[in-house]
N, C-alpha and C. Protein backbone atom coordinates (compact mmCIF):
# COMPACT_ATOMS: atom_id res chain seq x y z
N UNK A 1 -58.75 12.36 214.56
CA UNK A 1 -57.53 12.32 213.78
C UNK A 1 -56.79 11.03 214.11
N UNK A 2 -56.42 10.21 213.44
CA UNK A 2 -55.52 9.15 213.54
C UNK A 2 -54.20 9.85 213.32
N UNK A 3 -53.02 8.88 213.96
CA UNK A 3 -52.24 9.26 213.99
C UNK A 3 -50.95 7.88 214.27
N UNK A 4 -50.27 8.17 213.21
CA UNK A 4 -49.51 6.89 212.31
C UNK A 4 -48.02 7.19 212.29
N UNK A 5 -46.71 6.46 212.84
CA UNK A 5 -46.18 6.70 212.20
C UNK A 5 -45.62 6.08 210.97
N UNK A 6 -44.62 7.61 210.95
CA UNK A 6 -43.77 7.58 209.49
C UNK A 6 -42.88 6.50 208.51
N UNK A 7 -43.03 6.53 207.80
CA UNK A 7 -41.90 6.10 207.08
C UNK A 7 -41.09 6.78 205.86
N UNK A 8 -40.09 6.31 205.86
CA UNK A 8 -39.44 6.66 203.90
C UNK A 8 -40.31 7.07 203.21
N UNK A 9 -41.71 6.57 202.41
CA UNK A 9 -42.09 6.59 201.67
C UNK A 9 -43.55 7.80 201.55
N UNK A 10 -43.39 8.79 202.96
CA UNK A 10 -44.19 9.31 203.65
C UNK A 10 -43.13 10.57 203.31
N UNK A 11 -42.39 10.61 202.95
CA UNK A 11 -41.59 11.76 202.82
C UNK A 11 -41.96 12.80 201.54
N UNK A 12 -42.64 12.93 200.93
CA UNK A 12 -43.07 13.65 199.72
C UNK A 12 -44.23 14.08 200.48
N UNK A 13 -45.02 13.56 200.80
CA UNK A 13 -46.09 14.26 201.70
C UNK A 13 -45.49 15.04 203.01
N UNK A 14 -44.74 14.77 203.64
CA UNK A 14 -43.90 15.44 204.72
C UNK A 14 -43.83 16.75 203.98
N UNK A 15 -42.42 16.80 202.88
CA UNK A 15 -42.01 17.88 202.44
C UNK A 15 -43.06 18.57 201.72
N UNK A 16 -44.19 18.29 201.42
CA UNK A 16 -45.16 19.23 200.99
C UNK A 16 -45.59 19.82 202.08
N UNK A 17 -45.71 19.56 202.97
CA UNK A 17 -46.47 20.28 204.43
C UNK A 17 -44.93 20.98 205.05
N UNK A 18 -44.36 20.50 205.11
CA UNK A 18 -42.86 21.47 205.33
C UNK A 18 -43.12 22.56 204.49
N UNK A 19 -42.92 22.44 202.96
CA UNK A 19 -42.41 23.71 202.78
C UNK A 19 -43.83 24.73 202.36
N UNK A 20 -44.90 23.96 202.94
CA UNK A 20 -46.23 25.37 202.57
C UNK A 20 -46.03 25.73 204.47
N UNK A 21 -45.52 25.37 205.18
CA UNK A 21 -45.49 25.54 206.53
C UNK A 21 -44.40 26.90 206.12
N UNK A 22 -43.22 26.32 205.73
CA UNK A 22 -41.90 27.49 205.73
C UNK A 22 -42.08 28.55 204.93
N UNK A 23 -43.08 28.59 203.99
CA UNK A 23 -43.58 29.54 202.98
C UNK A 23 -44.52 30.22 203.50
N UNK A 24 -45.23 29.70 203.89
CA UNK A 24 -46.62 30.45 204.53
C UNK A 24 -46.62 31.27 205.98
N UNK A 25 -46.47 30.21 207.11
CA UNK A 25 -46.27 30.25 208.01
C UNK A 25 -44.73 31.04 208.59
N UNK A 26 -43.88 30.91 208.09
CA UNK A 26 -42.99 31.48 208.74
C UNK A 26 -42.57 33.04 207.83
N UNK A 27 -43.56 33.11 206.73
CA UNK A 27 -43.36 34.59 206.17
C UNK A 27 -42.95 35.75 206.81
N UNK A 28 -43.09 35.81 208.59
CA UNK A 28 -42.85 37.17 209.00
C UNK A 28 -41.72 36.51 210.15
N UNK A 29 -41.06 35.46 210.33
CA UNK A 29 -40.16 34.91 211.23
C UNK A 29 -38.66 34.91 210.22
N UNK A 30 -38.47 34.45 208.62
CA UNK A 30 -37.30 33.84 207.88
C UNK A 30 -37.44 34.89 206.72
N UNK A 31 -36.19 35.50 206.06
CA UNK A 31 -36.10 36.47 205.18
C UNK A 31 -36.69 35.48 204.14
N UNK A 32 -37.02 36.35 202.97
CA UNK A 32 -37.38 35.74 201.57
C UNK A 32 -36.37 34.58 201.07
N UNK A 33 -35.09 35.46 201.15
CA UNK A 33 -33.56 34.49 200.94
C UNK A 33 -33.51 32.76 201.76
N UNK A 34 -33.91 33.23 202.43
CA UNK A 34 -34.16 31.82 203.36
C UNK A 34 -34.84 31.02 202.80
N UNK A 35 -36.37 31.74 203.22
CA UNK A 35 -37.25 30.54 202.46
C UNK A 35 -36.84 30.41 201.01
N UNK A 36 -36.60 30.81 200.19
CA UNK A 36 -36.31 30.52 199.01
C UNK A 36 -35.73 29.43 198.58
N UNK A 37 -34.66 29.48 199.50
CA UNK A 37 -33.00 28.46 199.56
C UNK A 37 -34.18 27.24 199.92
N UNK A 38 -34.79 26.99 200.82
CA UNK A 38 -35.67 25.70 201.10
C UNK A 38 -37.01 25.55 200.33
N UNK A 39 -36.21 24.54 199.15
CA UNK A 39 -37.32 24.09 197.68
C UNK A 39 -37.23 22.57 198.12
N UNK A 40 -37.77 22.10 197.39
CA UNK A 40 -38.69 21.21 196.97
C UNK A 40 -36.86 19.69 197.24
N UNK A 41 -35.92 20.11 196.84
CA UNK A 41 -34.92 19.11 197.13
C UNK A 41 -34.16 18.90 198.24
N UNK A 42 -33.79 20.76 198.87
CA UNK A 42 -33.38 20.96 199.83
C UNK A 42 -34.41 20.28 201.27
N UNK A 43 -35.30 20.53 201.24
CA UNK A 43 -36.58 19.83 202.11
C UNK A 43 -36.20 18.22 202.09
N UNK A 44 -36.62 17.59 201.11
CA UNK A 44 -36.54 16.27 200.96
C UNK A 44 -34.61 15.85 201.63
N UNK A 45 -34.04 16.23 201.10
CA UNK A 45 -32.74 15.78 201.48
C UNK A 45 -32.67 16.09 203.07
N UNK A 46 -33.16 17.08 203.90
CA UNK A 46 -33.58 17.43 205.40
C UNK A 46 -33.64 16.71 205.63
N UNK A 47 -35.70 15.91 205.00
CA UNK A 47 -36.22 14.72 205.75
C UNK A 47 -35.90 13.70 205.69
N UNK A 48 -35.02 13.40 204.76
CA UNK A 48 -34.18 11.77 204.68
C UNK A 48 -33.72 11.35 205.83
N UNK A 49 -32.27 12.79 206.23
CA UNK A 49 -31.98 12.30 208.04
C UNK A 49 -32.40 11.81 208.41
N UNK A 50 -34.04 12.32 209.00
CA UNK A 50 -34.68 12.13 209.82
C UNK A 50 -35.23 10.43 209.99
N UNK A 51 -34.94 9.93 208.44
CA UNK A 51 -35.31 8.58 208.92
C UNK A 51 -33.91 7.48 208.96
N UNK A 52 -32.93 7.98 208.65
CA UNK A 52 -31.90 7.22 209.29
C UNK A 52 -31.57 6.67 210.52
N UNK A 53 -31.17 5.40 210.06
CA UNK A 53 -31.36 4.53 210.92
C UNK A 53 -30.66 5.42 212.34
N UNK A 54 -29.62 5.61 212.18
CA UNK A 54 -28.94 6.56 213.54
C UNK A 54 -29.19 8.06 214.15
N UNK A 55 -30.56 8.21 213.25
CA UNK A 55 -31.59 9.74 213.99
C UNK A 55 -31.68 9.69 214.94
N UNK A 56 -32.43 8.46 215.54
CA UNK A 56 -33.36 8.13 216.99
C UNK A 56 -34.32 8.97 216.82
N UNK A 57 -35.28 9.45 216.04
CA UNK A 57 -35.79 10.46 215.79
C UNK A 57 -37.11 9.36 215.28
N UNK A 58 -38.39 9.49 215.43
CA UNK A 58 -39.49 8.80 215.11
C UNK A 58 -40.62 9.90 214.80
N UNK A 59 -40.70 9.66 213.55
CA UNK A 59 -41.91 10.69 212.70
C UNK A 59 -43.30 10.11 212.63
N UNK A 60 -44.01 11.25 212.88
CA UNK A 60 -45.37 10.49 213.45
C UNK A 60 -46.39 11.75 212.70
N UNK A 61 -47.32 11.06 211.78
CA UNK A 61 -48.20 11.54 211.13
C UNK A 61 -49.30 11.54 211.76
N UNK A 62 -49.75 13.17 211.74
CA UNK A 62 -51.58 13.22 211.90
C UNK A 62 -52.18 13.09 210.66
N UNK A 63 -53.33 12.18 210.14
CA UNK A 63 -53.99 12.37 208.96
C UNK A 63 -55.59 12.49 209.27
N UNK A 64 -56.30 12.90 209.03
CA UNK A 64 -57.64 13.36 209.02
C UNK A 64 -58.80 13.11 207.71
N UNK A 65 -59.11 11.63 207.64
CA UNK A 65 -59.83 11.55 206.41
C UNK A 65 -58.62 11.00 205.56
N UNK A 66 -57.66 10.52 205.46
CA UNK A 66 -56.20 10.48 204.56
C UNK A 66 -55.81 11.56 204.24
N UNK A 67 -56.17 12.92 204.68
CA UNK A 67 -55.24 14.32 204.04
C UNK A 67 -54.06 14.27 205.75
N UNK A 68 -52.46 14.82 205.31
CA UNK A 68 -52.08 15.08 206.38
C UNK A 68 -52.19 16.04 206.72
N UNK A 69 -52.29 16.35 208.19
CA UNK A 69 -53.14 17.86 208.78
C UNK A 69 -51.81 18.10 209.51
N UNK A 70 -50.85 17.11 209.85
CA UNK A 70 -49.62 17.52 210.54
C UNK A 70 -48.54 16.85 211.05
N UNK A 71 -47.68 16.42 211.16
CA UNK A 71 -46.62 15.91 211.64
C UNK A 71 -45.69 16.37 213.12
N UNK A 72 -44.85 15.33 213.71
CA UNK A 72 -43.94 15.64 214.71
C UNK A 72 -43.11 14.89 214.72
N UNK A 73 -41.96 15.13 215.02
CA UNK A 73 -40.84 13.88 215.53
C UNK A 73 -39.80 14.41 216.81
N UNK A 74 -40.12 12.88 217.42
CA UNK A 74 -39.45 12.94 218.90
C UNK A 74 -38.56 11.49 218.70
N UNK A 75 -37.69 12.15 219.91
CA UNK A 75 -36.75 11.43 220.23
C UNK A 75 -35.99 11.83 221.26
N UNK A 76 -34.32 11.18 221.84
CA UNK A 76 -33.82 11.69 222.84
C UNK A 76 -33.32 12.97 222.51
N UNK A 77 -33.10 14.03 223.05
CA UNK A 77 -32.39 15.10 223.11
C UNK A 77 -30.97 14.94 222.65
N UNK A 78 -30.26 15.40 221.67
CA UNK A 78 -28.71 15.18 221.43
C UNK A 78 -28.06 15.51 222.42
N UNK A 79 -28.27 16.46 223.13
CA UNK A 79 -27.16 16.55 224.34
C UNK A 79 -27.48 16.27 226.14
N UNK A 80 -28.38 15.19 226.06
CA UNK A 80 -28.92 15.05 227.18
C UNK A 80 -30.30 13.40 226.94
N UNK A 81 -29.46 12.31 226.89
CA UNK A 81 -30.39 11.20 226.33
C UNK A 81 -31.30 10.90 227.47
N UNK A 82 -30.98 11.31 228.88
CA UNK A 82 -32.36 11.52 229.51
C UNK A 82 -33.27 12.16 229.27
N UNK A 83 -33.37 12.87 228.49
CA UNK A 83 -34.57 13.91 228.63
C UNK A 83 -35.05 13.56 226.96
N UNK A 84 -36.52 13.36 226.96
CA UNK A 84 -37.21 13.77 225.37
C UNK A 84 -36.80 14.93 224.45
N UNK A 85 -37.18 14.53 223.49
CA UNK A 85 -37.14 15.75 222.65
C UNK A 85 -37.97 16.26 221.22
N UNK A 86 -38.53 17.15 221.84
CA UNK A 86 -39.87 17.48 220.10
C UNK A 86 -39.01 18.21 219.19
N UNK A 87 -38.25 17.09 218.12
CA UNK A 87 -37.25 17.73 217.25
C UNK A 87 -38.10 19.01 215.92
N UNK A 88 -39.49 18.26 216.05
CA UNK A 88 -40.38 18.92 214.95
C UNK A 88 -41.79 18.92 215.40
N UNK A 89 -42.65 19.97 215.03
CA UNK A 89 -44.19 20.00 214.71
C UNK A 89 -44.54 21.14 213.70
N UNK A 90 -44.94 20.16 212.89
CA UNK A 90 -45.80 21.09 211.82
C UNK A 90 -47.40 20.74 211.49
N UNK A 91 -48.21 21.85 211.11
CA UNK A 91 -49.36 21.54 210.90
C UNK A 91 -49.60 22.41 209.53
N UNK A 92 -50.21 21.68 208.61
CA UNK A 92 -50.63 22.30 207.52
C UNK A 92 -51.19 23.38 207.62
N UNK A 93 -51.03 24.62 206.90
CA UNK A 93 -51.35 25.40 206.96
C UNK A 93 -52.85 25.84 207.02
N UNK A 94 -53.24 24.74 206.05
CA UNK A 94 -55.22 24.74 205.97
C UNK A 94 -55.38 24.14 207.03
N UNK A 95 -54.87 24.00 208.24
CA UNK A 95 -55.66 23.30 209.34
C UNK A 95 -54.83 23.99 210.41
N UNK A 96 -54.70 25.02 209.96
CA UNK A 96 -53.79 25.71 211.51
C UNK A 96 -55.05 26.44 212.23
N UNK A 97 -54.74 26.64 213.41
CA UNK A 97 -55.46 27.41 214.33
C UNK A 97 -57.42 26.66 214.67
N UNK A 98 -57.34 25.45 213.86
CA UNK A 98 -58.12 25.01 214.57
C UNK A 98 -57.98 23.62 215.72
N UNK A 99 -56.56 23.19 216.53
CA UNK A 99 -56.46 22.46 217.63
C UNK A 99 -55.73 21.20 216.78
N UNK A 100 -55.56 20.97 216.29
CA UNK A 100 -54.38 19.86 215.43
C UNK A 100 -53.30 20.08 216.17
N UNK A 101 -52.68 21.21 216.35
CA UNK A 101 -51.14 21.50 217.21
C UNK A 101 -51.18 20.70 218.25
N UNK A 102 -52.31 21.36 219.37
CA UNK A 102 -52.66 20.51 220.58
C UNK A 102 -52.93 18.84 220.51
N UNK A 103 -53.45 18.49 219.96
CA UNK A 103 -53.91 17.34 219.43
C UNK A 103 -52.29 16.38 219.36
N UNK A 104 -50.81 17.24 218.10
CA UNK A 104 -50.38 15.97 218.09
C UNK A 104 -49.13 16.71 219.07
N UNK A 105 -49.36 17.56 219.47
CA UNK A 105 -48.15 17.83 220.78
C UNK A 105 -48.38 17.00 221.72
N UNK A 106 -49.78 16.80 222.37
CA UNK A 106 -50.11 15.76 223.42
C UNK A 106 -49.80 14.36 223.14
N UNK A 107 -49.86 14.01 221.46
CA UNK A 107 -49.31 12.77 221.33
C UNK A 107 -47.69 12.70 220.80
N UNK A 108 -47.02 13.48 220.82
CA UNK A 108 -45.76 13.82 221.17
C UNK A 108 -45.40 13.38 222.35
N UNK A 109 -45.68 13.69 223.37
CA UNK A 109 -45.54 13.95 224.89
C UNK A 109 -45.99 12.64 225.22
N UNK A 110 -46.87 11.90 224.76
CA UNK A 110 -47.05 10.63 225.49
C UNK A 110 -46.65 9.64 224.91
N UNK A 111 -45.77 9.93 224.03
CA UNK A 111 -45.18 8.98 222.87
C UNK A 111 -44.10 9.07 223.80
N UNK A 112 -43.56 10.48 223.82
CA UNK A 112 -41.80 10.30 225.16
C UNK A 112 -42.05 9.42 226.66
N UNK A 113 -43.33 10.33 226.90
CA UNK A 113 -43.59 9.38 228.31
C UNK A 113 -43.59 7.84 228.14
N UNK A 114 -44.25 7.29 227.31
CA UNK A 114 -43.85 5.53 226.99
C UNK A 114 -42.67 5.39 226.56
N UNK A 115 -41.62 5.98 226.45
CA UNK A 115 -40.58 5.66 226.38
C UNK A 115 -39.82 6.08 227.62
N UNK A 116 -40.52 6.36 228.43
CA UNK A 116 -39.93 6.39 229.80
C UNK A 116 -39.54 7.86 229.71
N UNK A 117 -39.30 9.10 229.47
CA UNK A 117 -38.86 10.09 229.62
C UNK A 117 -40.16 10.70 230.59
N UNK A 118 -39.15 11.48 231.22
CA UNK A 118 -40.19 12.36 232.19
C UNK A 118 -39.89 14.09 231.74
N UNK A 119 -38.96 14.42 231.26
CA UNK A 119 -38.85 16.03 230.92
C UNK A 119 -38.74 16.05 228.98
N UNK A 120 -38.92 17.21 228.52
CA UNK A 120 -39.24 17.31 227.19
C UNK A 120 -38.21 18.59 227.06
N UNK A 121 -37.59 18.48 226.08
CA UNK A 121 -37.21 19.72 225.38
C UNK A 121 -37.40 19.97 223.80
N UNK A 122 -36.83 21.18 223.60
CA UNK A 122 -37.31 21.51 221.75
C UNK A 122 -36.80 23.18 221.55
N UNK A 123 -36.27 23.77 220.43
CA UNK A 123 -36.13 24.66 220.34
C UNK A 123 -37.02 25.29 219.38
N UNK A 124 -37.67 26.50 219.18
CA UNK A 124 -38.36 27.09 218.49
C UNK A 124 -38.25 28.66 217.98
N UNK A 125 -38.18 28.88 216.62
CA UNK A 125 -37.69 30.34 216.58
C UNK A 125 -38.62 31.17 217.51
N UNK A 126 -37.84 32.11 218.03
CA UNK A 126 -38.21 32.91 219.17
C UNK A 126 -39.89 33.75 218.11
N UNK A 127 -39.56 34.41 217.59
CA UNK A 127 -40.66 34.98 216.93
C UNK A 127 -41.54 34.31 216.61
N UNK A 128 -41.90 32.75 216.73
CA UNK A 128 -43.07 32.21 216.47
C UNK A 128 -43.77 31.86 217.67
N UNK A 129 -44.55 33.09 217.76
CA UNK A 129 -45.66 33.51 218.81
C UNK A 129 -46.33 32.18 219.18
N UNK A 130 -47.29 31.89 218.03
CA UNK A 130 -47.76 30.69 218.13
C UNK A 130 -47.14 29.79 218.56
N UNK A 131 -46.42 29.13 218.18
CA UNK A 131 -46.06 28.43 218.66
C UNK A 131 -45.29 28.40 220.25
N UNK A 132 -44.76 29.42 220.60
CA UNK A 132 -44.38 29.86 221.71
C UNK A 132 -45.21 29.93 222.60
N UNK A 133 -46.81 30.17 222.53
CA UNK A 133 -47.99 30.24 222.80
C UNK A 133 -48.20 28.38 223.42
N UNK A 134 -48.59 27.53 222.34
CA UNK A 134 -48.77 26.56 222.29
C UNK A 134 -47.89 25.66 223.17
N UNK A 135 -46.83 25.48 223.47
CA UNK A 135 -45.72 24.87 224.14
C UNK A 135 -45.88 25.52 225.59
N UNK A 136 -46.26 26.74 225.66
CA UNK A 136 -46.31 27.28 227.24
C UNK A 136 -47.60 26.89 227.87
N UNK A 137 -48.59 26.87 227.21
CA UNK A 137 -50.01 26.37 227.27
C UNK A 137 -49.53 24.62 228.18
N UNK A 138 -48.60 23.87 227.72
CA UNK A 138 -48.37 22.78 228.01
C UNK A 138 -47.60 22.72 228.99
N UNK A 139 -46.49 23.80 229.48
CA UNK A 139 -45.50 23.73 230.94
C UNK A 139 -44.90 23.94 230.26
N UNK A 140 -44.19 23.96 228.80
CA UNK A 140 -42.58 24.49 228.38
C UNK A 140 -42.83 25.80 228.70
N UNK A 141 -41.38 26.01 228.85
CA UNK A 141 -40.51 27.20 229.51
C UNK A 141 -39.25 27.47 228.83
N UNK A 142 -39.15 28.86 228.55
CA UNK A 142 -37.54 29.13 228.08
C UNK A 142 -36.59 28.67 228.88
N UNK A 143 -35.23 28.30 228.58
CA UNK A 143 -34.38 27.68 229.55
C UNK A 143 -32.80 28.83 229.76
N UNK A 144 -33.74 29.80 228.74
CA UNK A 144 -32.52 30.73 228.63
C UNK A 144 -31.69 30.49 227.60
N UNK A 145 -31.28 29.41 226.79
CA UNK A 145 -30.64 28.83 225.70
C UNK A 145 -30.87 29.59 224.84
N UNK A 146 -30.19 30.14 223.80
CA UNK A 146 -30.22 30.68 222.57
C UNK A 146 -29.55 29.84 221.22
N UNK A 147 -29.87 30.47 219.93
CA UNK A 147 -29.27 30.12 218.59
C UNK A 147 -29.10 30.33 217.67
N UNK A 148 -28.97 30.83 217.00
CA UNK A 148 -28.69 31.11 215.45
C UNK A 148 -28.68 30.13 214.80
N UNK A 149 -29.09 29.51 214.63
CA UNK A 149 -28.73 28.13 212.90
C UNK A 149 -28.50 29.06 211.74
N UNK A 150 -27.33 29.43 211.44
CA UNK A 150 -26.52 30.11 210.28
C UNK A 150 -27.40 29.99 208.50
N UNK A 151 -27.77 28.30 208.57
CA UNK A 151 -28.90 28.19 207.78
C UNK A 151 -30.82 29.11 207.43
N UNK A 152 -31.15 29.88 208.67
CA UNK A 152 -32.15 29.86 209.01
C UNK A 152 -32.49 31.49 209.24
N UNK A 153 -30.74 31.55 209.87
CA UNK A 153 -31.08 33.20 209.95
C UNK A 153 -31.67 33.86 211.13
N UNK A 154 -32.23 33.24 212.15
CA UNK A 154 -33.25 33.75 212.58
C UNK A 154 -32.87 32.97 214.40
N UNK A 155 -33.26 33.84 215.57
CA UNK A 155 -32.93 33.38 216.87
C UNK A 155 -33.84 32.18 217.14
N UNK A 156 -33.66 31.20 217.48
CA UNK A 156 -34.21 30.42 218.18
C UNK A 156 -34.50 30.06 219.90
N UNK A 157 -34.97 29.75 220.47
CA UNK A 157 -35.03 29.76 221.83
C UNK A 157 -35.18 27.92 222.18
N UNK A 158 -34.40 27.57 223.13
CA UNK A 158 -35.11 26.32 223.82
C UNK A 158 -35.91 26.51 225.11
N UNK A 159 -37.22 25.31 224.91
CA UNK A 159 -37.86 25.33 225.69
C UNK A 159 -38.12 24.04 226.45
N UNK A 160 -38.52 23.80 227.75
CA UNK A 160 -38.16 22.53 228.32
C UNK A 160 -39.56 22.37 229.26
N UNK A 161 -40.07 21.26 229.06
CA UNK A 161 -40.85 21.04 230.66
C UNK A 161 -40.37 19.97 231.18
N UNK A 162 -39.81 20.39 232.35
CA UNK A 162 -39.47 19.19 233.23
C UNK A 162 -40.22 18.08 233.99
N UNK A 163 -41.69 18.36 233.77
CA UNK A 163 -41.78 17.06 234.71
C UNK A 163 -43.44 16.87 233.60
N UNK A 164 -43.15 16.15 232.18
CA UNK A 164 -44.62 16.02 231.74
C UNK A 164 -45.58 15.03 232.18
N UNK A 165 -45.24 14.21 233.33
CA UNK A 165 -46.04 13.29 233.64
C UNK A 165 -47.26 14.25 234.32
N UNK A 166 -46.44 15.32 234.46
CA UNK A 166 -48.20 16.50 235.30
C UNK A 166 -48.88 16.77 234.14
């Protein structure tokens, strides 16, 4: 898998893998109402943020053959600019559960480490096993933090590994 980052113009392909991720994938985590509310404009207007110039946020494409199999974006933590932060990972749904996650979490993690960070954080809705799975597999740990995003509906948890140079 190569793995590229993002730009502006990478954003229509983003939000297609976003919202078959939020449709598919999060069917038993976000009410119908939820996913619903996140179409095809609401998505795109999300990922715009993300490339503003004052995000600090760097989007980084997995592609496989030129199809994208998945995305992530890291950067500093908003409330703690020492520490990394995996603001996002998604993997297309046709390529879930065969090691793509692992694949661009590790290049997540060594994307922060060259930027000098030594601990990682990220929040993830609590009910996504998988993924909860996947992040512990690596040293994240609940930190006890909780959330609601009023948008989303749904608890979130943060998770942190403090020392990813192990």
């Amino acid at each position: 898998m190569k793995i590229v980052k993002a730009d502006v113009a990478d954003i229509p392909a983003i939000v297609s893998v976003f919202l078959r991720c939020w449709h598919i994938s999060y069917r038993d985590i976000l009410s119908q109402i939820v996913r619903d509310a996140m179409n095809k404009e609401s998505a795109t207007e999300l990922w715009k943020k993300a490339f503003l110039p004052d995000s600090q946020k760097d989007i980084y494409l997995g592609l496989l053959e030129g199809q994208l199999v998945g995305f992530f974006g890291v950067g500093p933590d908003r409330d703690d600019n020492s520490c990394g932060h995996l603001f996002s990972l998604y993997i297309n749904p046709d390529f879930a559960r065969q090691g793509f996650g692992k694949i661009l979490l590790a290049a997540g993690i060594r994307g922060l480490i060259s930027r000098g960070f030594t601990s990682v954080s990220l929040w993830v809705f609590k009910e996504n096993i998988a993924a909860c799975s996947l992040y512990s597999d690596f040293g994240f740990l609940p930190t006890g933090k909780k959330r609601v995003t009023p948008e989303w509906e749904a608890l979130e948890i943060e998770m942190s590994n403090k020392n990813i140079n192990e």
